[in-house]
Protein backbone atom coordinates (compact mmCIF):
# COMPACT_ATOMS: atom_id res chain seq x y z
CA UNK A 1 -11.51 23.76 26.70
CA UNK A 2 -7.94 23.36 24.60
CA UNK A 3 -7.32 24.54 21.32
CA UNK A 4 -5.81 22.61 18.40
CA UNK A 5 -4.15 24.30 15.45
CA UNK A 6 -5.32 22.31 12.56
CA UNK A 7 -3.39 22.89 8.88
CA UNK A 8 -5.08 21.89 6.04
CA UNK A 9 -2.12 20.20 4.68
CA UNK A 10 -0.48 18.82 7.61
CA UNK A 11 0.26 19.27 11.08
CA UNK A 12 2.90 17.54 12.63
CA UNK A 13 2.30 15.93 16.38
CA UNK A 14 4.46 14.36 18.12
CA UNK A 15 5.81 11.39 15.74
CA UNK A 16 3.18 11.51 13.41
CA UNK A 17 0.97 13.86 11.38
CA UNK A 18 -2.44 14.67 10.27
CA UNK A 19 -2.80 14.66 6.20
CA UNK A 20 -6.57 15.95 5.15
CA UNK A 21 -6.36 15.09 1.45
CA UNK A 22 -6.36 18.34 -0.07
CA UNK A 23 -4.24 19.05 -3.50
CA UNK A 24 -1.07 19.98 -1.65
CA UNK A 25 -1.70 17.53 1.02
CA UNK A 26 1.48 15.10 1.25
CA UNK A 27 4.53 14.59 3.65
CA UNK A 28 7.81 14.22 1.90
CA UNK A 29 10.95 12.11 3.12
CA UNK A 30 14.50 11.13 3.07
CA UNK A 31 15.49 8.33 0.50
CA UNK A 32 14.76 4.75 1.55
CA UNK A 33 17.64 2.79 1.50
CA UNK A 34 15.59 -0.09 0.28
CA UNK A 35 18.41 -1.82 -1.68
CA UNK A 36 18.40 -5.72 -1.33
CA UNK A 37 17.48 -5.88 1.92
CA UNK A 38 15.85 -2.53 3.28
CA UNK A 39 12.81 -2.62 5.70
CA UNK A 40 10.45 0.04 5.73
CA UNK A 41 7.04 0.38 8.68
CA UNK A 42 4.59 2.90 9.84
CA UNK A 43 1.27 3.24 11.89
CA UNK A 44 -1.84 4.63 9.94
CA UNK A 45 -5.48 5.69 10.80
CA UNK A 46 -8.32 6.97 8.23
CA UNK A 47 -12.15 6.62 8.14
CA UNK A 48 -11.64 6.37 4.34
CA UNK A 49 -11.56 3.20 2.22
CA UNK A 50 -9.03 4.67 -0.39
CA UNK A 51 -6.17 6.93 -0.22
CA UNK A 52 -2.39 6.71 -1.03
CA UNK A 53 -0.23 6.03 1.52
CA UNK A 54 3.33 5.94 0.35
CA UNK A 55 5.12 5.71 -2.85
CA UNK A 56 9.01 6.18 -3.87
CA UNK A 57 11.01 5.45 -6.99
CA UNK A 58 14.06 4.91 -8.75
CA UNK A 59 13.61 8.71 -10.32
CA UNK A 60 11.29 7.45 -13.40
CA UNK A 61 13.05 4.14 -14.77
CA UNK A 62 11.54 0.91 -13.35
CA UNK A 63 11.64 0.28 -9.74
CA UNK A 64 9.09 1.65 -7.25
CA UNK A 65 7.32 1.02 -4.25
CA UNK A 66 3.63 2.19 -4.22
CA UNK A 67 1.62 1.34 -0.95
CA UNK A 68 -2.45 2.62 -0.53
CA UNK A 69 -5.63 1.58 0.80
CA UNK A 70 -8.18 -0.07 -1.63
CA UNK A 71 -11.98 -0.66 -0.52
CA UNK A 72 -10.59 -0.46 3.18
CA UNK A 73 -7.21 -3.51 2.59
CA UNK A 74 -4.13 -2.42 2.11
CA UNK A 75 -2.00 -3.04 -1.25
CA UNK A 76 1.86 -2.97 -1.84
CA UNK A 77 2.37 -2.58 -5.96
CA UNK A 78 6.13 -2.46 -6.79
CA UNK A 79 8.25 -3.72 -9.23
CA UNK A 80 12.61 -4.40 -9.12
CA UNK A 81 12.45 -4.55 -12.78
CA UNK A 82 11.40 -8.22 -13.80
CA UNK A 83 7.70 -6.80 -13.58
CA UNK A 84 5.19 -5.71 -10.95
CA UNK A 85 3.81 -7.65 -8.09
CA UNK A 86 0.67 -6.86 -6.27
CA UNK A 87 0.59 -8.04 -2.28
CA UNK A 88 -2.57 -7.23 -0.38
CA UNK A 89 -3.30 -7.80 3.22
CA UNK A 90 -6.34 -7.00 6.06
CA UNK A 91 -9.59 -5.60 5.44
CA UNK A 92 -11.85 -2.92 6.40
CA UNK A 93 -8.81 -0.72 7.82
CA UNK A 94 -10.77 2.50 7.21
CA UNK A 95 -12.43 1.74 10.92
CA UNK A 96 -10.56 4.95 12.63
CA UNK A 97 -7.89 3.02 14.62
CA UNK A 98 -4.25 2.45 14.21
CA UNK A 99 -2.96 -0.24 12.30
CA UNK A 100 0.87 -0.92 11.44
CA UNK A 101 2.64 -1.95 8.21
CA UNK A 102 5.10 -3.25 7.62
CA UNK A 103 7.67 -3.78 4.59
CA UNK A 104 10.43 -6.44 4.69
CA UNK A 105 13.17 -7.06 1.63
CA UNK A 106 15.37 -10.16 1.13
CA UNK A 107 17.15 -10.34 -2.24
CA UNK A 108 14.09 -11.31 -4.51
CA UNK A 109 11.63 -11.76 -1.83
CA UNK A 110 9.13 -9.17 -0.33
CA UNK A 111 7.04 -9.00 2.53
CA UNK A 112 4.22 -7.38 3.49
CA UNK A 113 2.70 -7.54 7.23
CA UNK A 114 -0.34 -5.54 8.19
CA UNK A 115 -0.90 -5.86 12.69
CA UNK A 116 0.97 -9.26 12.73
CA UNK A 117 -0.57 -10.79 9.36
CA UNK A 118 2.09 -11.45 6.44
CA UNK A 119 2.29 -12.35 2.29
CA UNK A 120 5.12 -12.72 0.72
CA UNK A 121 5.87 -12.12 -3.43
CA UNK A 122 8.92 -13.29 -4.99
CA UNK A 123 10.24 -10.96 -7.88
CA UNK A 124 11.62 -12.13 -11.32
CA UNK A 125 15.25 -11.91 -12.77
CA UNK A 126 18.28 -11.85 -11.67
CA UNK A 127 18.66 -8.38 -10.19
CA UNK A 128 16.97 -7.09 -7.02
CA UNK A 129 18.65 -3.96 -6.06
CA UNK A 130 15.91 -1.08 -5.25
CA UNK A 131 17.05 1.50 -7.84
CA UNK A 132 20.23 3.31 -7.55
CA UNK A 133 20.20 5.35 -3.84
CA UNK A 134 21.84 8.50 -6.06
CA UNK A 135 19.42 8.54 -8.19
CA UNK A 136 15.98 7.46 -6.73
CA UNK A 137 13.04 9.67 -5.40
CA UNK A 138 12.38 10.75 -1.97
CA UNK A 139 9.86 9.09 0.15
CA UNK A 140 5.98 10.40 -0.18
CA UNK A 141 3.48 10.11 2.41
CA UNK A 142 -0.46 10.88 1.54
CA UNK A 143 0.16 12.12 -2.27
CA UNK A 144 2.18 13.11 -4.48
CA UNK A 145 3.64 16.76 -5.33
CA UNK A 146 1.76 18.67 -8.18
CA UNK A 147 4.78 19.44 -10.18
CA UNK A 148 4.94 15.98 -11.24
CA UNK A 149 1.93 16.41 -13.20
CA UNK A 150 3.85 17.90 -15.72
CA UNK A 151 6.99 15.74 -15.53
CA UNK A 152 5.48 12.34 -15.49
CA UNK A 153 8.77 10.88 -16.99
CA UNK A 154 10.39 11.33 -14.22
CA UNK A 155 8.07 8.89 -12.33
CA UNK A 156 8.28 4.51 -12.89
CA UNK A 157 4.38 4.77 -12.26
CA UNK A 158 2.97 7.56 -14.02
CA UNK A 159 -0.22 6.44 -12.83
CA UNK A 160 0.20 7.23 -8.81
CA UNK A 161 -0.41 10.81 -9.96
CA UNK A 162 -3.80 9.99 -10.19
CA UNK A 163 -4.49 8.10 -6.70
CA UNK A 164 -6.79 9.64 -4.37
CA UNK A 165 -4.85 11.64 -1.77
CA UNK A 166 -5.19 10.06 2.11
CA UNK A 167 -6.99 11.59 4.42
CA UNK A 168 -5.84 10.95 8.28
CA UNK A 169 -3.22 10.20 10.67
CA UNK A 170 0.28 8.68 9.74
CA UNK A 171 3.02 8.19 12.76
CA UNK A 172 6.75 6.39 13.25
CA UNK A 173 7.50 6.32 9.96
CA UNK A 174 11.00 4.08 10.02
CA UNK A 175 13.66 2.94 7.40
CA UNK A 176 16.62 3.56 7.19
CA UNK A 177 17.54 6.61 5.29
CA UNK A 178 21.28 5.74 3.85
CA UNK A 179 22.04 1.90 2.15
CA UNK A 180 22.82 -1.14 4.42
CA UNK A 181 22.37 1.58 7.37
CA UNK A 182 20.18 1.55 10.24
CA UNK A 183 16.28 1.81 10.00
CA UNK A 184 15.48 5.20 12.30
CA UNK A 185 12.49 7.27 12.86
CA UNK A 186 11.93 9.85 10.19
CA UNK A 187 11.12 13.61 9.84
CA UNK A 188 9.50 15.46 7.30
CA UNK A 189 11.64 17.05 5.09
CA UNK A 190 10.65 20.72 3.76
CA UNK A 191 12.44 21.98 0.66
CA UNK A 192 12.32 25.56 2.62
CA UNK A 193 12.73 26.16 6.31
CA UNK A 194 9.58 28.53 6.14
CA UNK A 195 6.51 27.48 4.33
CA UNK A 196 3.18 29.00 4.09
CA UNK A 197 0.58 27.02 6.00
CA UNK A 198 -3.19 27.85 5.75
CA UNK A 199 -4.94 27.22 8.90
CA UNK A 200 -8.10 27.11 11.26
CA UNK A 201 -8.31 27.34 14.62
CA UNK A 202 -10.93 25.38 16.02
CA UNK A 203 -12.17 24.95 19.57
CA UNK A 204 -12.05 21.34 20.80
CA UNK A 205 -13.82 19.62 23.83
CA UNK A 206 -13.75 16.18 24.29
CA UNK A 207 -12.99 15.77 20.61
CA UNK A 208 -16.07 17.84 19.40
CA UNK A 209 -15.35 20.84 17.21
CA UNK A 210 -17.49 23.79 18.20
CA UNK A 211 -16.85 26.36 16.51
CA UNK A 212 -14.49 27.35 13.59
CA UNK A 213 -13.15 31.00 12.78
CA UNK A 214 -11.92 31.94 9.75
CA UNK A 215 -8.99 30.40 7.58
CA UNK A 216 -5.99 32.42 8.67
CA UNK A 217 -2.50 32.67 6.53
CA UNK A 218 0.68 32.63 8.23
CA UNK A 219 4.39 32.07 7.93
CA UNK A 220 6.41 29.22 10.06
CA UNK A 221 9.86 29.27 10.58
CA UNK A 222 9.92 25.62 10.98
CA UNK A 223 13.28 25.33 12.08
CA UNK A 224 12.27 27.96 15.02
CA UNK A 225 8.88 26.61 15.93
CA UNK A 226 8.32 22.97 14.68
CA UNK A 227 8.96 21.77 18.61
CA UNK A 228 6.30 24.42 19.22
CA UNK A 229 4.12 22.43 16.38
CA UNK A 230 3.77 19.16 18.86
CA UNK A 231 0.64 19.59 20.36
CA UNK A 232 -0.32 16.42 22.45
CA UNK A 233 0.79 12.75 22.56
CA UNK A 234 -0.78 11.86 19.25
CA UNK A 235 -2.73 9.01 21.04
């Protein structure tokens, strides 16, 4: 018998993290240094057809990257400011394995590939820049925080607000973090070192839950105990 710490928000193991859809259940990131030419890939599994996976901004203007399952394929909406363009690839991705996307810029062209299969979109006018790196959002994974819901201005697509939270497993997230620098695996990034994290403990054999005790409330020190936080080789 092992035991497995499971948050209802998010639990962090090993290069990836569990996300279970609740209202405070997203994963938030450095800055994508998207600009002309950025790239931008991560592994996902979910048993559900609909969910959003990833979205960033240029802090409420135009430009924004919005990436979710719909019915089970997976859809990359953005817009560079000529207008938005819709890309979808695969189908029935909701099967509980691990699929990769990923996101490839080239001046006014876009690509999306989802386990080796690729579409491309070519954006309008003249500029192609992703935002301004200064000024643009961080990067969120599985939702979107709730303070936004009173400052939808500061969002180019009010309307992500709204998208169903994801529910599963999200590992090597990679991009690179400053403009025209190096794509690298990324971290979570807490706006406090110690956050509140409302848990069960659940007794696990051979993947079956058998029992589960009561929701327990705690404080992390993350920057003491998130090596402590890996649990097993997220296969």
């Amino acid at each position: 018998m092992r035991f497995l710490v499971v948050t209802s928000a998010l639990l962090c193991l090993g290069y990836g993290f569990l996300l279970d859809g609740s209202t405070n259940s997203f994963a938030q990131f450095r800055k994508w240094g998207g600009g002309t030419n950025g790239s931008l890939e991560f592994e996902f599994k979910t048993d559900q057809p609909n969910g959003l996976l990833l979205y960033t901004d240029d802090g409420g203007t135009y430009d924004f990257f919005e990436i979710k399952l719909v019915e089970g394929a997976l859809r990359l909406r953005y817009n560079l400011g000529g207008g938005a363009q819709i890309i979808t690839v695969g189908r029935e991705l909701n099967d509980g394995h691990w699929h990769k996307v990923h996101v490839q810029r080239h001046e006014d062209r876009t690509v999306l590939t989802v386990d080796g299969v690729s579409q491309m979109r070519t954006s309008r006018g003249k500029e192609f820049n992703f935002g301004r790196f200064n000024t643009n959002s961080d990067v969120f994974v599985g939702g979107m925080p709730t303070w936004y819901n009173t400052k939808l201005t500061l969002l180019a697509l009010p309307s992500v607000i709204f998208e169903p939270r994801f529910v599963g497993a999200v590992r090597n997230l990679i991009y690179p973090d400053v403009e025209g620098g190096t794509p690298r695996r990324q971290e979570t990034r807490p706006k406090d070192h110690r956050v509140a994290l409302w848990v069960n403990l659940v007794a696990v054999v051979e993947g079956l839950r058998l029992l589960s005790l009561p929701p327990t409330w705690f404080e992390l020190d993350l920057q003491k105990q998130s090596r402590h936080m890996v649990i097993d080789d997220f296969k």
